[in-house]
Protein backbone atom coordinates (compact mmCIF):
# COMPACT_ATOMS: atom_id res chain seq x y z
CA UNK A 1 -120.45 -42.60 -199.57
CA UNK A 2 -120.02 -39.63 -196.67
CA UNK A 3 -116.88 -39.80 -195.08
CA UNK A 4 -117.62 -40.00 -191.31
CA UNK A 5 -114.61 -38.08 -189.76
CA UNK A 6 -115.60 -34.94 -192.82
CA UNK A 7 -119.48 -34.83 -192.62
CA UNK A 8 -120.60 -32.36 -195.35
CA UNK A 9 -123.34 -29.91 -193.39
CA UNK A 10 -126.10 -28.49 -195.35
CA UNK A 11 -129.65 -27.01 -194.89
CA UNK A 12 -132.20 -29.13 -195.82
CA UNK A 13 -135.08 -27.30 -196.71
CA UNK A 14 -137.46 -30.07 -197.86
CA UNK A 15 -140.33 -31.03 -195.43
CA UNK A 16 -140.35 -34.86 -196.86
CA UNK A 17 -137.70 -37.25 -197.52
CA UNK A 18 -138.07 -40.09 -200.48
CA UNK A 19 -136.66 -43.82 -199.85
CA UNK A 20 -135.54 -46.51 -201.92
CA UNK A 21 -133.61 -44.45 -204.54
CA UNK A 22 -130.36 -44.65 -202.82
CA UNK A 23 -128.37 -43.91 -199.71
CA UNK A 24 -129.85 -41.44 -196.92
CA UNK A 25 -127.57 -40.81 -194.19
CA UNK A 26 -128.59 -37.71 -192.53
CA UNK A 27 -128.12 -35.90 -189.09
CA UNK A 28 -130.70 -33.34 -188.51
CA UNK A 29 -130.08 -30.54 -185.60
CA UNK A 30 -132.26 -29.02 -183.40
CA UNK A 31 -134.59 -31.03 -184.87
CA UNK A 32 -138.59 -30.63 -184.49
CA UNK A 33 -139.53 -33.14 -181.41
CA UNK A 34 -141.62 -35.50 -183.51
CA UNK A 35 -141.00 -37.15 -186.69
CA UNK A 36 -143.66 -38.44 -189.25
CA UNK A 37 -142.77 -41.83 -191.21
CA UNK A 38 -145.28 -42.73 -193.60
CA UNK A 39 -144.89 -46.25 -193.89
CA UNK A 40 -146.72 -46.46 -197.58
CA UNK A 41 -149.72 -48.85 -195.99
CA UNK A 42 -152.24 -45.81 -194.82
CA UNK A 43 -150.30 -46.32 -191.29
CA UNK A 44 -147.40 -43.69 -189.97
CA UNK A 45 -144.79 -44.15 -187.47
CA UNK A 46 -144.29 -40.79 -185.14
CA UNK A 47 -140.75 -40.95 -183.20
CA UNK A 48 -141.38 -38.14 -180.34
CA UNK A 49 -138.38 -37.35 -178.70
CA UNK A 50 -139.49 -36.35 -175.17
CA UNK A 51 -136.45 -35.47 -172.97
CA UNK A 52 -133.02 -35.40 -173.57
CA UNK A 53 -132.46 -35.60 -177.34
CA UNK A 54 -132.22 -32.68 -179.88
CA UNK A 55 -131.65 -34.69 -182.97
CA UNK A 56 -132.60 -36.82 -185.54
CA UNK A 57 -131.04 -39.35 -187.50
CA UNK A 58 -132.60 -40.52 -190.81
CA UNK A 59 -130.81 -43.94 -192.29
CA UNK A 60 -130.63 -46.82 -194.27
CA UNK A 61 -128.33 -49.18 -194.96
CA UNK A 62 -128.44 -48.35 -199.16
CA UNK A 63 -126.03 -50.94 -200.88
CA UNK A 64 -124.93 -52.66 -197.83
CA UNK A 65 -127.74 -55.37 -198.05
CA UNK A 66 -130.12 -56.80 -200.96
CA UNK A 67 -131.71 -54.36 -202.80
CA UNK A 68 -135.07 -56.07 -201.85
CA UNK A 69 -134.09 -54.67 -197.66
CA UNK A 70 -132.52 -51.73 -198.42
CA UNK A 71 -134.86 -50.63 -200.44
CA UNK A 72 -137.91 -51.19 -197.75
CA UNK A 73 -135.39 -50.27 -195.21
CA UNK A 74 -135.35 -47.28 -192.95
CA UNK A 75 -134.43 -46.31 -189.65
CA UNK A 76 -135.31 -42.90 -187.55
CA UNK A 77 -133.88 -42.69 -184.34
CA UNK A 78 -133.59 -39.98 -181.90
CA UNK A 79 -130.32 -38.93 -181.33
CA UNK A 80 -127.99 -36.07 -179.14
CA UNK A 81 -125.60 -35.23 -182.06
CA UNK A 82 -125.01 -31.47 -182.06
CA UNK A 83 -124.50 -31.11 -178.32
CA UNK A 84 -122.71 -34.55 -176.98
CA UNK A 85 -123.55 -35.29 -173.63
CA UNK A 86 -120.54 -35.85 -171.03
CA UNK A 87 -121.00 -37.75 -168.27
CA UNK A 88 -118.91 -37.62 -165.40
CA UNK A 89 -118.18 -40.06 -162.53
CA UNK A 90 -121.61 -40.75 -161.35
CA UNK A 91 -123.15 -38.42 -163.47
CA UNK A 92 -126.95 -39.26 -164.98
CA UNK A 93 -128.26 -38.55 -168.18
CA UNK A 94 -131.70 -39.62 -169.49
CA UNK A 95 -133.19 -39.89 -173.14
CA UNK A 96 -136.42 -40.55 -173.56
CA UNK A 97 -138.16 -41.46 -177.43
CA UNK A 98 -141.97 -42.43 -177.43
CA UNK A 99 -143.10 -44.12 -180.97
CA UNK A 100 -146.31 -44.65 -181.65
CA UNK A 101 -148.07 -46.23 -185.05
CA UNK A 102 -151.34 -44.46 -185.91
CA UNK A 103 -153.95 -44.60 -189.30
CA UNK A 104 -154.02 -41.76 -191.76
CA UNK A 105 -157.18 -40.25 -191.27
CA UNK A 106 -158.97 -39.75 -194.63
CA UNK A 107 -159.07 -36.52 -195.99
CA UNK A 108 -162.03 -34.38 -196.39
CA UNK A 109 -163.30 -34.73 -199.98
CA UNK A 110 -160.49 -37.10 -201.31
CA UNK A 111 -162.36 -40.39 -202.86
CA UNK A 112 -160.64 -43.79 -202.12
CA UNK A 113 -159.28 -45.14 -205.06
């Protein structure tokens, strides 16, 4: 398990993340504004962040629940990590995430199987 007060930081160089093989607990920085989760149906999930967040954070709750959740389990949210926001007496601060669930289109020349 990380250790929450010593987060280990690393460069993740893979463009695709696997589920339901064991804990992912990630923080990604300066991350790319939308995220892609293929859901495994022929649907995706794309969390935009569109104003205030930076970050990403990629979950799920591993060994914590039954292995029949946490292994169909994930969570993407969009997240200020890197740079905490401070708000002051009457300060304002707004974060904005659209998510929207689309089809894969078929690709050219691939048969259904």
């Amino acid at each position: 398990m990380p250790d929450a007060n010593n987060p280990v930081s690393k460069v993740d160089k893979n463009e695709r993340i696997f589920f339901g093989k064991g804990l992912v607990d990630s923080v990604y920085l300066d991350s790319d504004p939308e995220t892609i989760l293929d859901v495994g149906t022929g649907c995706s999930v794309a969390v935009e962040n569109t104003q205030g967040f930076s970050d990403t954070v990629i979950w799920n709750p591993h060994e914590t629940l039954q292995p029949s959740c946490w292994e169909e389990f994930v969570c993407v949210e969009s997240a200020q990590v890197g740079a905490p926001v401070v708000l002051g007496p009457g300060d304002e601060w707004v974060g904005e995430a659209n998510l929207s669930v689309f089809d894969h289109p078929e690709e050219e020349g691939q048969e259904e199987q």
